[in-house]
PDB file of N, CA and C in Angstrom:
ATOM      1  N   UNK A   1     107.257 145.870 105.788  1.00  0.00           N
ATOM      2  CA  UNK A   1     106.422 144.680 105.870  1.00  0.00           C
ATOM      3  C   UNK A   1     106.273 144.325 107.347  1.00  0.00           C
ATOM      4  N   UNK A   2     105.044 144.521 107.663  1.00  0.00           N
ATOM      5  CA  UNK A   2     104.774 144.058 109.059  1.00  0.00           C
ATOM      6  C   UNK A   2     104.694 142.276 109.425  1.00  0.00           C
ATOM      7  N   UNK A   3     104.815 141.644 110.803  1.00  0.00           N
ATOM      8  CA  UNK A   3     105.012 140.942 111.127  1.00  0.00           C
ATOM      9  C   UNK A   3     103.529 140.199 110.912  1.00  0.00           C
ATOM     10  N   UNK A   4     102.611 141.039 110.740  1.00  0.00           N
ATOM     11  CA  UNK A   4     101.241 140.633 110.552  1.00  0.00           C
ATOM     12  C   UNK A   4     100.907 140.115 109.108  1.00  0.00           C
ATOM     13  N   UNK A   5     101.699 140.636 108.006  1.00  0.00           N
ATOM     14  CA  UNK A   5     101.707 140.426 106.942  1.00  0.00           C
ATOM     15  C   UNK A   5     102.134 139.664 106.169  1.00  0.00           C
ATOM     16  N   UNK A   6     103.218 139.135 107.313  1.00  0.00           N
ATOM     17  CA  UNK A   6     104.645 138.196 106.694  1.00  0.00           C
ATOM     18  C   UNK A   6     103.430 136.754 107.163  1.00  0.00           C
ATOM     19  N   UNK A   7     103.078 136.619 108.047  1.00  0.00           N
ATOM     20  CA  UNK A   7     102.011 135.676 108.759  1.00  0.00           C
ATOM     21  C   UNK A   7     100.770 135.515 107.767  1.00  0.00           C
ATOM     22  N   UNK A   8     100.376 136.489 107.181  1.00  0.00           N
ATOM     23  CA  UNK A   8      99.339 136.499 106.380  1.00  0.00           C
ATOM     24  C   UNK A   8      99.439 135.586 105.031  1.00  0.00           C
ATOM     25  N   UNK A   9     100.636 136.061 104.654  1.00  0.00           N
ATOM     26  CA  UNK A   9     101.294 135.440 103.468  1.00  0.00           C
ATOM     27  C   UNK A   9     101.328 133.763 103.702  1.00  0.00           C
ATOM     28  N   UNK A  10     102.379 133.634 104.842  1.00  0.00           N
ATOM     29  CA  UNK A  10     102.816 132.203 105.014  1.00  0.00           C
ATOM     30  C   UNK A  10     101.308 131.233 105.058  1.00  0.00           C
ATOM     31  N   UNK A  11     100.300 131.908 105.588  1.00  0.00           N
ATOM     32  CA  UNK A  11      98.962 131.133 105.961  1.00  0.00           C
ATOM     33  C   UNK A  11      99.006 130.837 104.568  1.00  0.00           C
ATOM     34  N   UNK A  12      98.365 131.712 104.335  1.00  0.00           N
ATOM     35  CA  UNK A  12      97.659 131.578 102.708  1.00  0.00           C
ATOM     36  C   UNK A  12      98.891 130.577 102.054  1.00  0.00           C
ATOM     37  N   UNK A  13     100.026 130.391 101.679  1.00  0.00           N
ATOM     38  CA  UNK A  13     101.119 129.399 101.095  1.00  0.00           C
ATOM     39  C   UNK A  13     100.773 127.992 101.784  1.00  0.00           C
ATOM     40  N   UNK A  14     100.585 128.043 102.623  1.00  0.00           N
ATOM     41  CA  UNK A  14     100.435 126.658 103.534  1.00  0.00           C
ATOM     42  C   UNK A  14      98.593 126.489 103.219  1.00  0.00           C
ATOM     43  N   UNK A  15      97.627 127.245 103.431  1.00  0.00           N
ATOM     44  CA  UNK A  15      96.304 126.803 102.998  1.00  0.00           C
ATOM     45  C   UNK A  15      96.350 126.172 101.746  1.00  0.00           C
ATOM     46  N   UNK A  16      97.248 127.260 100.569  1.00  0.00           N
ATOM     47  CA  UNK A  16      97.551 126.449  99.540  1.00  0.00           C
ATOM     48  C   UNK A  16      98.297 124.836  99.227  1.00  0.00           C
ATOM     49  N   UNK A  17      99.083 125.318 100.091  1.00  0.00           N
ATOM     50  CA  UNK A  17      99.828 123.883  99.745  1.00  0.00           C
ATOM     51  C   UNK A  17      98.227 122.523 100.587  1.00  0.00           C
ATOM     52  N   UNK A  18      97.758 122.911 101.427  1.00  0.00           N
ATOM     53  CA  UNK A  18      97.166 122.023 101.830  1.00  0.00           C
ATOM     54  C   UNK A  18      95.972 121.509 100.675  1.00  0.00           C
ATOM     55  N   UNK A  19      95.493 122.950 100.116  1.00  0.00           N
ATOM     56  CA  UNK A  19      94.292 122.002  99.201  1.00  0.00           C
ATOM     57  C   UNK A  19      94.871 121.347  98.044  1.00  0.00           C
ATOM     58  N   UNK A  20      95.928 121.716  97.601  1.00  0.00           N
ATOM     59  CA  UNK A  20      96.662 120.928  96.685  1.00  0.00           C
ATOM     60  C   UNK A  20      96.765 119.553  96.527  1.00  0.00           C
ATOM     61  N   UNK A  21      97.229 119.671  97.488  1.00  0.00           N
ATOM     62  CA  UNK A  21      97.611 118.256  98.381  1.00  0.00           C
ATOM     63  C   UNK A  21      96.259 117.088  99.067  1.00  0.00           C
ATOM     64  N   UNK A  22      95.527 117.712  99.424  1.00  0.00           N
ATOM     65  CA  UNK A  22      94.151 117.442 100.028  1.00  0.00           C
ATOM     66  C   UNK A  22      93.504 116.327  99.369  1.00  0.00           C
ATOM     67  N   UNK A  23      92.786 116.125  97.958  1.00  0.00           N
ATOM     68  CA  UNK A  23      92.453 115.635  97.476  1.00  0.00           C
ATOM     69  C   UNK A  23      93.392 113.847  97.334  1.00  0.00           C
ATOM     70  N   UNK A  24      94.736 114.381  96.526  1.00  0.00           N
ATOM     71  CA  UNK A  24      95.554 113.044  96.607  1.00  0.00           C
ATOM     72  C   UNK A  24      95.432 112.377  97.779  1.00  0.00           C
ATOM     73  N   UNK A  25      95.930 113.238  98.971  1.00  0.00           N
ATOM     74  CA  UNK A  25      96.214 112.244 100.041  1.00  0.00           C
ATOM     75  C   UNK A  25      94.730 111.493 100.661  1.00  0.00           C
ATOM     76  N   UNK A  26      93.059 112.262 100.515  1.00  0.00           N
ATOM     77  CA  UNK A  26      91.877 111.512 100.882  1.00  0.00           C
ATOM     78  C   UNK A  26      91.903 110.142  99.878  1.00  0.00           C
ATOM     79  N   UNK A  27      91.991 110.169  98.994  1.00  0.00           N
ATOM     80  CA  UNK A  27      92.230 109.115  97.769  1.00  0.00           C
ATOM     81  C   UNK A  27      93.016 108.009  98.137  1.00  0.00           C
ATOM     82  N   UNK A  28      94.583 108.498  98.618  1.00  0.00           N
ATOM     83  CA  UNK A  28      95.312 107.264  98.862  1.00  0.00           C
ATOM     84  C   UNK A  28      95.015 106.804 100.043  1.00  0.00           C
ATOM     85  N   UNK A  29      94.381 107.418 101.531  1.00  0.00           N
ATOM     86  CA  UNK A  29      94.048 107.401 102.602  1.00  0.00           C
ATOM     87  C   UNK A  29      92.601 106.058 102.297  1.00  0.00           C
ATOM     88  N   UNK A  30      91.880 106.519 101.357  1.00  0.00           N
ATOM     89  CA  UNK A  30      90.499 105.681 101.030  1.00  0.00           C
ATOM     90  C   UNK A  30      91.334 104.254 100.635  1.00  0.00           C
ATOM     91  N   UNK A  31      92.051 104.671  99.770  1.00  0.00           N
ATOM     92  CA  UNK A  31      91.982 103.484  98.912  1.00  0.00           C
ATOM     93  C   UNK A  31      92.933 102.191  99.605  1.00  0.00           C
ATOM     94  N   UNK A  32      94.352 102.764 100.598  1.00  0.00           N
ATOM     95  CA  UNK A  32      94.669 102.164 100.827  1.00  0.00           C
ATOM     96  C   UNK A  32      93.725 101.168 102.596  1.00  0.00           C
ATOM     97  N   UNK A  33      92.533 102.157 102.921  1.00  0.00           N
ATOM     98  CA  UNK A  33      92.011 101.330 104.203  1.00  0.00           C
ATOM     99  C   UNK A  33      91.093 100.174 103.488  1.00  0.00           C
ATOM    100  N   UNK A  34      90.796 100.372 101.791  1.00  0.00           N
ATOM    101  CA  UNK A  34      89.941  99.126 101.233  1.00  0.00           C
ATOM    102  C   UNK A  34      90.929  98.207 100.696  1.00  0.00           C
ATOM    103  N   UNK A  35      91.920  98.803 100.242  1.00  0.00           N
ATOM    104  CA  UNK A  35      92.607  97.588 100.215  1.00  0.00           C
ATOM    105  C   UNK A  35      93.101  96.457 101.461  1.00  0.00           C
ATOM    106  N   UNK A  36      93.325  97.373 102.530  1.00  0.00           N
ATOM    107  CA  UNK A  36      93.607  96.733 103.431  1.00  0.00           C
ATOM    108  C   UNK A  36      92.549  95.608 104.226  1.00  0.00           C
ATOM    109  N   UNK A  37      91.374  96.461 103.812  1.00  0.00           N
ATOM    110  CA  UNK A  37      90.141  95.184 104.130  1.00  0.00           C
ATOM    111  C   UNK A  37      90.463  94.532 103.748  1.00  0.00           C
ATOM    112  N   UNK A  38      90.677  94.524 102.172  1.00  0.00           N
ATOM    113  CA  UNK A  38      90.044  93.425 100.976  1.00  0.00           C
ATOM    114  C   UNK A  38      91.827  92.395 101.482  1.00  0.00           C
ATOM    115  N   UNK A  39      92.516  92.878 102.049  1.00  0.00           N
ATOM    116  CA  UNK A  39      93.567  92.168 102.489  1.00  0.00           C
ATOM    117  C   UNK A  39      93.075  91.115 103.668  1.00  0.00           C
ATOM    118  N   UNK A  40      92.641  91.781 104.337  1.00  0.00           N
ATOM    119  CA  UNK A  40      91.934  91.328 105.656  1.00  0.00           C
ATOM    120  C   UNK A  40      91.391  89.729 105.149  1.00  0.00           C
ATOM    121  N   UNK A  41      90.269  90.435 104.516  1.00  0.00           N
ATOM    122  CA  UNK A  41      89.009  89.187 104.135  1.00  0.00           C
ATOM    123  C   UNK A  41      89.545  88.593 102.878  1.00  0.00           C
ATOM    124  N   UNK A  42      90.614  88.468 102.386  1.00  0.00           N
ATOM    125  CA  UNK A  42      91.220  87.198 101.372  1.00  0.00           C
ATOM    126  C   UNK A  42      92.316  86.468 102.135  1.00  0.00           C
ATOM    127  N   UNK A  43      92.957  87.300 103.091  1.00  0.00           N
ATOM    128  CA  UNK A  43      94.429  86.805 103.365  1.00  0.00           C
ATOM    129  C   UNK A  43      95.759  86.653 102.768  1.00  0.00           C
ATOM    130  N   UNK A  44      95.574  87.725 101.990  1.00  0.00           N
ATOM    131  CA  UNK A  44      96.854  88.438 100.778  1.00  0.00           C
ATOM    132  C   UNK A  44      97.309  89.263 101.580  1.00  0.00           C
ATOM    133  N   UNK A  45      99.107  88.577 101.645  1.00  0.00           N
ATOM    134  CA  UNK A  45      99.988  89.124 101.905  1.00  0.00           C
ATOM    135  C   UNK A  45     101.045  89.777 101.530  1.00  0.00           C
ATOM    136  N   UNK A  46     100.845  89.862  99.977  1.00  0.00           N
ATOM    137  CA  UNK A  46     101.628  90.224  99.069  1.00  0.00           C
ATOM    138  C   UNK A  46     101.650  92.017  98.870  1.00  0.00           C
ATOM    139  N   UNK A  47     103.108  92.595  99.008  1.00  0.00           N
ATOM    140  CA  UNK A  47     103.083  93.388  99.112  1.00  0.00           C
ATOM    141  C   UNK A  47     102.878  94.656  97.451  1.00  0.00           C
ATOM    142  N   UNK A  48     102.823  93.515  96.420  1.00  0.00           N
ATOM    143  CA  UNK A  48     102.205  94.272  95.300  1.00  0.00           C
ATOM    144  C   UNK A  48     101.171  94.268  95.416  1.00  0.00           C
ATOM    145  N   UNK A  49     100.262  93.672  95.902  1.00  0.00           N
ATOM    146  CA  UNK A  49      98.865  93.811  96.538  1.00  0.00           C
ATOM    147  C   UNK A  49      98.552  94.802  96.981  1.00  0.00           C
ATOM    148  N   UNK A  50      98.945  95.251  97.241  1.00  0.00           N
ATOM    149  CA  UNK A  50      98.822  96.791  98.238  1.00  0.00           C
ATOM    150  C   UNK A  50      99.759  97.918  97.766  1.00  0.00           C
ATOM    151  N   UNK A  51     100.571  97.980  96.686  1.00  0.00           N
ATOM    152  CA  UNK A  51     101.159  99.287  96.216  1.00  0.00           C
ATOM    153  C   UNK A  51     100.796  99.380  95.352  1.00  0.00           C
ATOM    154  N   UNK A  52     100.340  98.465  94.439  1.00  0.00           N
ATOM    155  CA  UNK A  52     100.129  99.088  92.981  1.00  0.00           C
ATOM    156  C   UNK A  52      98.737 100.045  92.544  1.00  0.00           C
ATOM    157  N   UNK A  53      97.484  98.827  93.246  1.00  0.00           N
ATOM    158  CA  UNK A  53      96.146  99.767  93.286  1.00  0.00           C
ATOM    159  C   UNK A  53      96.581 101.253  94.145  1.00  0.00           C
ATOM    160  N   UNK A  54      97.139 101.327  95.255  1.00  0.00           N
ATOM    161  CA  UNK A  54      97.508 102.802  95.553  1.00  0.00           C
ATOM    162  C   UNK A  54      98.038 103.605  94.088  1.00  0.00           C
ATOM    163  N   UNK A  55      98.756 103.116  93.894  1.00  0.00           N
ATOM    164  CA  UNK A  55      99.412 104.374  93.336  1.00  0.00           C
ATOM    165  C   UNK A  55      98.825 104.183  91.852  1.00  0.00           C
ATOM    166  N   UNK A  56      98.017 103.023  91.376  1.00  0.00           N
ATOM    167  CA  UNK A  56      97.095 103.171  90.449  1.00  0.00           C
ATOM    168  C   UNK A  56      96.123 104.387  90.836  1.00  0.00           C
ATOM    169  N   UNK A  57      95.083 104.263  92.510  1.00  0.00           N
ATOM    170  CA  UNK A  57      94.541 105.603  92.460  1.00  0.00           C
ATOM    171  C   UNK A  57      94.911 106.673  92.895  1.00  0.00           C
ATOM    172  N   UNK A  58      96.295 106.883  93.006  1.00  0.00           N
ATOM    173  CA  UNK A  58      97.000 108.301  93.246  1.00  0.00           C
ATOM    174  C   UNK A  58      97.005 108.613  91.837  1.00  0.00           C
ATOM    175  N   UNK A  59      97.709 107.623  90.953  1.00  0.00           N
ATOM    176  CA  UNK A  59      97.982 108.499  89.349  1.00  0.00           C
ATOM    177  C   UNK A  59      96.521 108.773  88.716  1.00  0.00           C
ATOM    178  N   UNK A  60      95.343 108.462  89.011  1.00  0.00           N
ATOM    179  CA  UNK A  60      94.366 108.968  88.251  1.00  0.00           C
ATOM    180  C   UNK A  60      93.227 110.135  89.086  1.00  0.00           C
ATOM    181  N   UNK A  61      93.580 109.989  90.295  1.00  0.00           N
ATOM    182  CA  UNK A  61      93.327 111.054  90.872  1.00  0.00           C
ATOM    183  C   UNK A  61      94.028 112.200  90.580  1.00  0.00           C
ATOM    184  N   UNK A  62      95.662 112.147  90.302  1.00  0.00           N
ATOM    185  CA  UNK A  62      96.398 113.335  90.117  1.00  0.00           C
ATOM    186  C   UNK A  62      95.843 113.736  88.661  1.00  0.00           C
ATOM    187  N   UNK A  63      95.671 112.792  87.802  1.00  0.00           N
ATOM    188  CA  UNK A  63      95.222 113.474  86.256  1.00  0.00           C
ATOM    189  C   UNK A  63      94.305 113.937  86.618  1.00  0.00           C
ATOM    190  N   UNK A  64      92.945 113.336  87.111  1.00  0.00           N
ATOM    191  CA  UNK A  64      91.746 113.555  87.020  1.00  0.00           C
ATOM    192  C   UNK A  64      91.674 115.303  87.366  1.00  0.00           C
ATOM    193  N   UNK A  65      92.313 115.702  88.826  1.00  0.00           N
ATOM    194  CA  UNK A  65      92.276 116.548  89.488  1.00  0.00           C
ATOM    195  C   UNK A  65      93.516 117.904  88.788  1.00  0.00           C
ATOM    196  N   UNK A  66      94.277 116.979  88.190  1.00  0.00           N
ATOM    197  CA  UNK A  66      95.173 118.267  87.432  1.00  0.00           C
ATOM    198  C   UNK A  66      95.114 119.526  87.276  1.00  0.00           C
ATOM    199  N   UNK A  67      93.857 119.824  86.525  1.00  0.00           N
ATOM    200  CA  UNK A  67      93.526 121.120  85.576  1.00  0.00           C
ATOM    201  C   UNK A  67      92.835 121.615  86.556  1.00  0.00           C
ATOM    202  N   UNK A  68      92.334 121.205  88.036  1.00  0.00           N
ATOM    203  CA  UNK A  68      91.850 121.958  88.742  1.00  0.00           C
ATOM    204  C   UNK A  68      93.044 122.790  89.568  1.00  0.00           C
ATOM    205  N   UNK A  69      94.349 121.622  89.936  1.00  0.00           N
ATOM    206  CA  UNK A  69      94.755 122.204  90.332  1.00  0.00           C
ATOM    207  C   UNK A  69      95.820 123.109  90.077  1.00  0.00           C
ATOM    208  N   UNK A  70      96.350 123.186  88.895  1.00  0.00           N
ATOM    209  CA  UNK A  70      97.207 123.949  87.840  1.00  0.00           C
ATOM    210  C   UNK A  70      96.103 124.929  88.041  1.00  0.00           C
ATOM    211  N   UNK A  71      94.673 125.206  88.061  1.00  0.00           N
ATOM    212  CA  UNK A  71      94.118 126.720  87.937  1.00  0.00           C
ATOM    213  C   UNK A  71      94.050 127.452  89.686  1.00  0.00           C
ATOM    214  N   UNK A  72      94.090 126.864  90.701  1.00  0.00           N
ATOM    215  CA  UNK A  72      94.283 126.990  91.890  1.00  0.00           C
ATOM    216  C   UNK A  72      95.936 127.464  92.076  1.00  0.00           C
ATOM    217  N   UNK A  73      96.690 127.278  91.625  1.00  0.00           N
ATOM    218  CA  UNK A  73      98.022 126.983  91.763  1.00  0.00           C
ATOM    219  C   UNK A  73      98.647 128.574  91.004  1.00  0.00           C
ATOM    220  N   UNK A  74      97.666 128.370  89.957  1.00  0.00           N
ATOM    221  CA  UNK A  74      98.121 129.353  88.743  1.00  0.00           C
ATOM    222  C   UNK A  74      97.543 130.991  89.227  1.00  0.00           C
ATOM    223  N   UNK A  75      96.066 130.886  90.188  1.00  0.00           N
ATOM    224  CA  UNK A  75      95.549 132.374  90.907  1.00  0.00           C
ATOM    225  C   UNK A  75      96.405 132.785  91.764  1.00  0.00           C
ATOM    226  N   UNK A  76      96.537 131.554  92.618  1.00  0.00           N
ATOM    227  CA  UNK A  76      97.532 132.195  93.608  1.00  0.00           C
ATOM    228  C   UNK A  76      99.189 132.582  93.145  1.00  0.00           C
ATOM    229  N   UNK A  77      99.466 132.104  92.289  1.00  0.00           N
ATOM    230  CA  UNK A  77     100.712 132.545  91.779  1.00  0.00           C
ATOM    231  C   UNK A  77     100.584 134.320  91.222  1.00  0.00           C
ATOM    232  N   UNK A  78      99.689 134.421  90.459  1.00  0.00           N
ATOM    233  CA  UNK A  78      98.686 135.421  89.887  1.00  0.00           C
ATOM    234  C   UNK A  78      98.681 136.444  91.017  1.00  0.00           C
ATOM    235  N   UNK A  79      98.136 135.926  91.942  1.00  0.00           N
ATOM    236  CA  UNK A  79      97.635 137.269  93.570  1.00  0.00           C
ATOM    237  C   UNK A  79      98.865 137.526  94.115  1.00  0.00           C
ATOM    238  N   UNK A  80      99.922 136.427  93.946  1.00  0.00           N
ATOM    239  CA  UNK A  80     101.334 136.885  94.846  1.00  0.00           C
ATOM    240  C   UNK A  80     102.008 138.226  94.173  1.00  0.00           C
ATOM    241  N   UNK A  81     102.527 137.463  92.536  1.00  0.00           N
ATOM    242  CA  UNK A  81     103.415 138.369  91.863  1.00  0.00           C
ATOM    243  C   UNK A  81     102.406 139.719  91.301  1.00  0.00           C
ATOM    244  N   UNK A  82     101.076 139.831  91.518  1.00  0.00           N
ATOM    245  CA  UNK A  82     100.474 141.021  91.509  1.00  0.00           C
ATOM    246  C   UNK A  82     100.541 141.884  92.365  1.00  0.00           C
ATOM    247  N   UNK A  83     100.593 141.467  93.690  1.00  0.00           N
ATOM    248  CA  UNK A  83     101.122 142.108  94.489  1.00  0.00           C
ATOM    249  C   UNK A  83     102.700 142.354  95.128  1.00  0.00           C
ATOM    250  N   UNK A  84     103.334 142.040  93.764  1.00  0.00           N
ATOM    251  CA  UNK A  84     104.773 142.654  94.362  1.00  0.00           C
ATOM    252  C   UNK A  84     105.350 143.299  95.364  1.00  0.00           C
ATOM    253  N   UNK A  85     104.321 144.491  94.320  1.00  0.00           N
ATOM    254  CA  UNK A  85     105.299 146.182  94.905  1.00  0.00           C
ATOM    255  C   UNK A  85     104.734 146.309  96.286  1.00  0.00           C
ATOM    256  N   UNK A  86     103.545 145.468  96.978  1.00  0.00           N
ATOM    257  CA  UNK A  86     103.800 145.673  97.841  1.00  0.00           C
ATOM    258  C   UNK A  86     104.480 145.164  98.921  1.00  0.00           C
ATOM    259  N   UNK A  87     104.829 143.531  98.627  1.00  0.00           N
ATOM    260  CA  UNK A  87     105.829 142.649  99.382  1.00  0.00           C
ATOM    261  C   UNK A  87     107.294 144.044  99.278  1.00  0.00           C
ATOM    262  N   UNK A  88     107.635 144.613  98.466  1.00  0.00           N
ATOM    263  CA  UNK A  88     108.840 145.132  98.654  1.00  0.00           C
ATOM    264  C   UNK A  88     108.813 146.345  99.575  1.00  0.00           C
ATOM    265  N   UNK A  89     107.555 146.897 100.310  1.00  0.00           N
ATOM    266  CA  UNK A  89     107.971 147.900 101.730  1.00  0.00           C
ATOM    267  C   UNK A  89     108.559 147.004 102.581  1.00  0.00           C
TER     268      UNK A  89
END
């Protein structure tokens, strides 16, 4: 296994982990700069104010996005252990 290959691999694990990930974190990134307006322009300081709608739209982003990403998750699992025999030179 060349040093070029071992690099090849790690990219692709880390591209993966990033689109995985990608979607949730634009979601909580959105949702928490409108909440923070809508903090702004009422003057709510309450800190359930600001965790619960987050993680209200983290948990329906994660369903929503699930089955996309269980099939993303599931190829690349698919392309690794298909290519075994050749991770083992």
């Amino acid at each position: 296994m060349t040093p070029e290959f071992v690099i090849q691999i790690l990219r692709q694990a880390l591209m993966m982990a990033f689109w995985l990930s990608a979607p949730l974190l634009a979601v909580g990134f959105v949702a928490g700069i409108v909440i923070s307006l809508v903090q702004i322009v009422t003057s709510i300081q309450d800190t359930g104010f600001n965790t619960i709608p987050r993680l209200c739209a983290f948990l329906a982003t994660f369903i929503l996005a699930l089955p996309w990403m269980l099939q993303k998750l599931m190829s690349y699992t698919v392309g690794i252990l298909g290519d075994l025999s050749r991770y083992a030179r």
